[in-house]
C-alpha atoms as a PDB file:
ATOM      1  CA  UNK A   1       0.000   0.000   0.000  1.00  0.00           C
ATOM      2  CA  UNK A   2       2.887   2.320   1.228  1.00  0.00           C
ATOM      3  CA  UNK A   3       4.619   1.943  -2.695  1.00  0.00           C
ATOM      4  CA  UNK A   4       1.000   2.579  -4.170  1.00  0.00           C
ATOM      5  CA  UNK A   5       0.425   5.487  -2.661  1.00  0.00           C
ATOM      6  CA  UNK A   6       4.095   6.937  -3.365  1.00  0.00           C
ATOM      7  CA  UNK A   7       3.586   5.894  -6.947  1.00  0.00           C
ATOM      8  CA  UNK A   8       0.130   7.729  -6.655  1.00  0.00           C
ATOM      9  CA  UNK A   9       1.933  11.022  -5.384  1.00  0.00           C
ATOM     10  CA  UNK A  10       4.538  10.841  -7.652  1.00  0.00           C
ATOM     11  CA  UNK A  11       2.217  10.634 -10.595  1.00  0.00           C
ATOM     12  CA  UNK A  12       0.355  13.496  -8.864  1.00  0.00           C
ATOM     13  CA  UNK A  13       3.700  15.735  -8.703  1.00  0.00           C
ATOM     14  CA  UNK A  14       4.412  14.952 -12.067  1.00  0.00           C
ATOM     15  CA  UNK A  15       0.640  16.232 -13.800  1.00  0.00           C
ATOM     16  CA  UNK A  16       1.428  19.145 -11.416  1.00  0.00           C
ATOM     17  CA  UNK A  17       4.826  19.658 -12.676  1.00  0.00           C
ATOM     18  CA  UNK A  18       3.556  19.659 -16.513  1.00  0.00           C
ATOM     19  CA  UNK A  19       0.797  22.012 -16.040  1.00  0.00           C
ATOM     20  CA  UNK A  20       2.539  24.365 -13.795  1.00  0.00           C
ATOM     21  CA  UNK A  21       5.060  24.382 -16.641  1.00  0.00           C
ATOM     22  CA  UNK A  22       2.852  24.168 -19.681  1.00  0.00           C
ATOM     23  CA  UNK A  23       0.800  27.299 -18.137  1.00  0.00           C
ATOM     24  CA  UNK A  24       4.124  29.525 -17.413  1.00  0.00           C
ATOM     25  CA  UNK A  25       5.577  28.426 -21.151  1.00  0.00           C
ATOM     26  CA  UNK A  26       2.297  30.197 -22.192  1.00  0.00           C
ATOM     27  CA  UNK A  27       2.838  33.282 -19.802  1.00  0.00           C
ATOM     28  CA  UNK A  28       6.385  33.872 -21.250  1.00  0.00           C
ATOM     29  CA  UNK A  29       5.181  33.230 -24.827  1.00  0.00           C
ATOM     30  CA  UNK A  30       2.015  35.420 -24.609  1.00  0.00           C
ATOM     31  CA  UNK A  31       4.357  38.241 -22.540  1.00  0.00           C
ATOM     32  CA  UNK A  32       7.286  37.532 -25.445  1.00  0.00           C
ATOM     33  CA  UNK A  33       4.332  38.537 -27.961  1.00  0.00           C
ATOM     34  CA  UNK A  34       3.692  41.061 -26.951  1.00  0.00           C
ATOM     35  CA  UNK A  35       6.707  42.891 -25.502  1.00  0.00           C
ATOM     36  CA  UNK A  36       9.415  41.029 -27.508  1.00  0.00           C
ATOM     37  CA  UNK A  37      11.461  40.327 -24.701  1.00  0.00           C
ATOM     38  CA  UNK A  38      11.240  38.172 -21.771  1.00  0.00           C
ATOM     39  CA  UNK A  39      13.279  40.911 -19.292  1.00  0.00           C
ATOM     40  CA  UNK A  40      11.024  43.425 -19.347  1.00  0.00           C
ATOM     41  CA  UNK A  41       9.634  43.825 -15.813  1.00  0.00           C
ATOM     42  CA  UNK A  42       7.992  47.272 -14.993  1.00  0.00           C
ATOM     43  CA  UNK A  43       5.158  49.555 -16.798  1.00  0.00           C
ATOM     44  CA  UNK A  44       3.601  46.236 -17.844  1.00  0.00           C
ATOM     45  CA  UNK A  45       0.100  45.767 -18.778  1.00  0.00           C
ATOM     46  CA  UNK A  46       0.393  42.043 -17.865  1.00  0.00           C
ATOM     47  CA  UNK A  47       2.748  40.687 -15.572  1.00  0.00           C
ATOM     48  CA  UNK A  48       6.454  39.260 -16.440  1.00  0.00           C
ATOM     49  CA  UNK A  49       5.427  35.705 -15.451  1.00  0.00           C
ATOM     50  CA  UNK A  50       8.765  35.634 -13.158  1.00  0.00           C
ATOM     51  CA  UNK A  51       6.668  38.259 -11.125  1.00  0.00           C
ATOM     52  CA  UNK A  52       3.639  36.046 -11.406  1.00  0.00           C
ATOM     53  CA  UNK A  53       3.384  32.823  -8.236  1.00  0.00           C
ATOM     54  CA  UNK A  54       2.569  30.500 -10.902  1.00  0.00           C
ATOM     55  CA  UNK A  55       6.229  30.684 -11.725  1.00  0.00           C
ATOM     56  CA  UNK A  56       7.229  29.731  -8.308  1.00  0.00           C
ATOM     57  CA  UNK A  57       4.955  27.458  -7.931  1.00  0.00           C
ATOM     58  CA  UNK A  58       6.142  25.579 -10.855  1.00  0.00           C
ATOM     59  CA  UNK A  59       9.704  25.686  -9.616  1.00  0.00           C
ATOM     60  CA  UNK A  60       8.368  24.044  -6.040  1.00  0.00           C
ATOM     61  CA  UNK A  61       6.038  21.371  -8.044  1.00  0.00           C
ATOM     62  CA  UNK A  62       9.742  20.638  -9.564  1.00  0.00           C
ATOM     63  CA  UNK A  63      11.577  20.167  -6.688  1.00  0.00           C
ATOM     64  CA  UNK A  64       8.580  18.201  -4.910  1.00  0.00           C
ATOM     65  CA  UNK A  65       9.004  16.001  -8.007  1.00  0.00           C
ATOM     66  CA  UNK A  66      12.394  15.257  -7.418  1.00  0.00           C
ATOM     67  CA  UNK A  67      12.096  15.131  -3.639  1.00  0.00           C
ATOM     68  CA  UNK A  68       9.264  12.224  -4.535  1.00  0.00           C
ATOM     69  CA  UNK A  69      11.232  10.292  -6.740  1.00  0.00           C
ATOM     70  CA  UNK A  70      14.487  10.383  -4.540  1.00  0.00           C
ATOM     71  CA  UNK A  71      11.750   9.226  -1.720  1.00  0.00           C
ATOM     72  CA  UNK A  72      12.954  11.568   0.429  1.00  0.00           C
ATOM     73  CA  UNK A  73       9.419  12.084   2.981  1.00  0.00           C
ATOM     74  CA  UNK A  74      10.171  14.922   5.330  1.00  0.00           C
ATOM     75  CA  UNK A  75      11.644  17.357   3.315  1.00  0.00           C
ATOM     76  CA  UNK A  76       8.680  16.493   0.471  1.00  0.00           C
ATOM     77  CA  UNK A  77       6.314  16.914   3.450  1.00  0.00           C
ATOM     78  CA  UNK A  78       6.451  20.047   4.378  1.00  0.00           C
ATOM     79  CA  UNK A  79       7.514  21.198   0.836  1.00  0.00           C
ATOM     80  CA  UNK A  80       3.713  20.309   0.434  1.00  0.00           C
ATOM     81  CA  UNK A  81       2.390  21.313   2.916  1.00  0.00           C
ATOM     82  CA  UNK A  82       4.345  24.943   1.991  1.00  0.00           C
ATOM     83  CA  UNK A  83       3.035  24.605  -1.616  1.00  0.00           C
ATOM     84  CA  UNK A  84      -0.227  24.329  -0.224  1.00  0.00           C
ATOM     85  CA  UNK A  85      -0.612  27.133   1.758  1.00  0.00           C
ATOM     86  CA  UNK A  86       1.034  29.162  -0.960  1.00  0.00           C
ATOM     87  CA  UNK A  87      -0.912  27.768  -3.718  1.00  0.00           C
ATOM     88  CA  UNK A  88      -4.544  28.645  -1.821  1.00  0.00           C
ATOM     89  CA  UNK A  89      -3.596  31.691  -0.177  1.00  0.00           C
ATOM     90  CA  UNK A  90      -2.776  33.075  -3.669  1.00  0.00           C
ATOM     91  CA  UNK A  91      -6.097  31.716  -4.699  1.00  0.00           C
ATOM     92  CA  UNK A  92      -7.703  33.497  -2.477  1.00  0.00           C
ATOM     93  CA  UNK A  93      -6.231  36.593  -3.236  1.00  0.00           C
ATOM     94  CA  UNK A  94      -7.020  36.031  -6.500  1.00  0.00           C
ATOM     95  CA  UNK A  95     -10.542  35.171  -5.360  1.00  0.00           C
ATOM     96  CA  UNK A  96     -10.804  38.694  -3.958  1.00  0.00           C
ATOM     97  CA  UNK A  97      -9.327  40.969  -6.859  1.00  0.00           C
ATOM     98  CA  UNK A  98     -12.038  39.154  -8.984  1.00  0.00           C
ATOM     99  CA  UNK A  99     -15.098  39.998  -6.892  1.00  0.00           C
ATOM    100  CA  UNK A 100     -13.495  43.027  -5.897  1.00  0.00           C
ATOM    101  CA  UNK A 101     -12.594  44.827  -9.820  1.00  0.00           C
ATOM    102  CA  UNK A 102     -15.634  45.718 -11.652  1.00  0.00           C
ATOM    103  CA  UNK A 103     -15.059  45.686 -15.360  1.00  0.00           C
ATOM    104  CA  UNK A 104     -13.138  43.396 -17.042  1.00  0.00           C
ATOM    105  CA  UNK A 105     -11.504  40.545 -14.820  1.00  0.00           C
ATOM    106  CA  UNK A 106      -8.283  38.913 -15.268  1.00  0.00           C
ATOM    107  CA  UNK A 107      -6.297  36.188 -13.544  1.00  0.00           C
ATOM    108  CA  UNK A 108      -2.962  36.382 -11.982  1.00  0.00           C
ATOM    109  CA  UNK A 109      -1.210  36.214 -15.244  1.00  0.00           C
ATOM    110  CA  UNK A 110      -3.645  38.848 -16.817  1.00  0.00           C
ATOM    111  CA  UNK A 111      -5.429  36.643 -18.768  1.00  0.00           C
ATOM    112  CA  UNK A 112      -9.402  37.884 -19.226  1.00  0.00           C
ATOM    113  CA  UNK A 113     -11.718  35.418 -17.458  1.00  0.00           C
ATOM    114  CA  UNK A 114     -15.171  35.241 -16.525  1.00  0.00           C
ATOM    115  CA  UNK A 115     -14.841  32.577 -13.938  1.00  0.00           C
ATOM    116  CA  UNK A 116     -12.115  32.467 -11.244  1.00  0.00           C
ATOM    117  CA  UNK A 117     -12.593  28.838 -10.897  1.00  0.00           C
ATOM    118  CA  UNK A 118     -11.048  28.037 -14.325  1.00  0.00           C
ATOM    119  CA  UNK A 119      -8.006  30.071 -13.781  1.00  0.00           C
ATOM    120  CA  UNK A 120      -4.784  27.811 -13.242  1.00  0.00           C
ATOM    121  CA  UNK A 121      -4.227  29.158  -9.962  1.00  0.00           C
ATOM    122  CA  UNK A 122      -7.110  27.451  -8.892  1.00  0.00           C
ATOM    123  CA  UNK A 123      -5.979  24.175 -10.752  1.00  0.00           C
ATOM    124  CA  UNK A 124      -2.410  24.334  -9.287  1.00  0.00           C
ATOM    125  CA  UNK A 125      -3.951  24.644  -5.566  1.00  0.00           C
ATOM    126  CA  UNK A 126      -6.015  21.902  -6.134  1.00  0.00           C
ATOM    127  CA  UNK A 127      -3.493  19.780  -7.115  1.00  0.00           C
ATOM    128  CA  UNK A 128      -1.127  21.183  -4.225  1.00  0.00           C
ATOM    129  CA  UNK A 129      -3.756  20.057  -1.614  1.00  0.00           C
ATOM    130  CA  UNK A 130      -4.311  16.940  -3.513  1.00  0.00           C
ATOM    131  CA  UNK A 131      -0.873  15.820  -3.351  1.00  0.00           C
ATOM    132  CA  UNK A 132      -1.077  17.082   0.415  1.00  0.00           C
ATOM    133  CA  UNK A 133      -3.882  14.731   1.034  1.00  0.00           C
ATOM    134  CA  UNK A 134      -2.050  11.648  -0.478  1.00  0.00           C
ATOM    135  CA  UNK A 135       1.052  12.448   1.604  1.00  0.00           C
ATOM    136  CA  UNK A 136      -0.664  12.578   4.590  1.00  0.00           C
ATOM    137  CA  UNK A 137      -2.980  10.045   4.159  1.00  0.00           C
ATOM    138  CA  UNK A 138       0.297   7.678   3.292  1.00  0.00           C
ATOM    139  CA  UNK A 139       2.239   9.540   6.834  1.00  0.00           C
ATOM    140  CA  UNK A 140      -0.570   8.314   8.774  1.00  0.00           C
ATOM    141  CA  UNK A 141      -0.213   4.164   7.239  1.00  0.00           C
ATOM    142  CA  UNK A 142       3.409   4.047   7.851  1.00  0.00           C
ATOM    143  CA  UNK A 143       3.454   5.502  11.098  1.00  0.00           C
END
């Protein structure tokens, strides 16, 4: 069961790893159109995506990748956990700028959207907690 469930997170990580990624290819490509570099940072009508916390998270869905396949638990553990509470509490920010902005709404990256639930902020939370859930679920069988 305990080899199930790491295979299960690690399969988890790695869906979380190539949409985190997929999404901030986009970000750089849409910013690349239509700034024509990748360095510009300030007086930006959509943000760099370095600036953006997709971009981090993808870097910590990476590591928590690795961390999973080199089966090393505690440091993957609270990595999560960290990812988590990152992933959600930019959500909720998120969350609020929607319901706050009248006019024309945008997610994180400045993409237009109607619905704050289809944004990948909320996608990369979910999976965050999901992989959360699986971790813990498998801490509390093996100990």
């Amino acid at each position: 069961m305990k080899n199930k469930l790491q295979n299960l997170l690690t399969i988890i990580l790695t869906g979380g790893t190539i949409f985190a990624w997929y999404t901030v290819f986009n970000d750089f490509y849409r910013f690349q159109r239509i700034y024509g570099t990748i360095f510009r940072i300030e007086n930006c009508s959509i943000p760099n995506p370095v600036t953006t916390p997709c971009f981090y998270g993808a870097i910590a869905f990476v590591i928590a990748l690795i961390l999973s396949i080199k089966k090393m638990e505690k440091p993957l553990y609270f990595l999560i956990i960290g990812g988590t509470i990152f992933a959600w509490s930019n959500f909720g920010y998120e969350v609020y700028k929607f319901y706050a902005t009248t006019g024309i709404k945008t997610s994180c990256a400045g993409i237009i959207t109607d619905n704050v639930f289809t944004t990948p902020c909320f996608y990369g939370a979910s999976i965050y907690l999901l992989a959360l859930i699986t971790i813990k679920y498998k801490k509390t069988i093996t100990d």
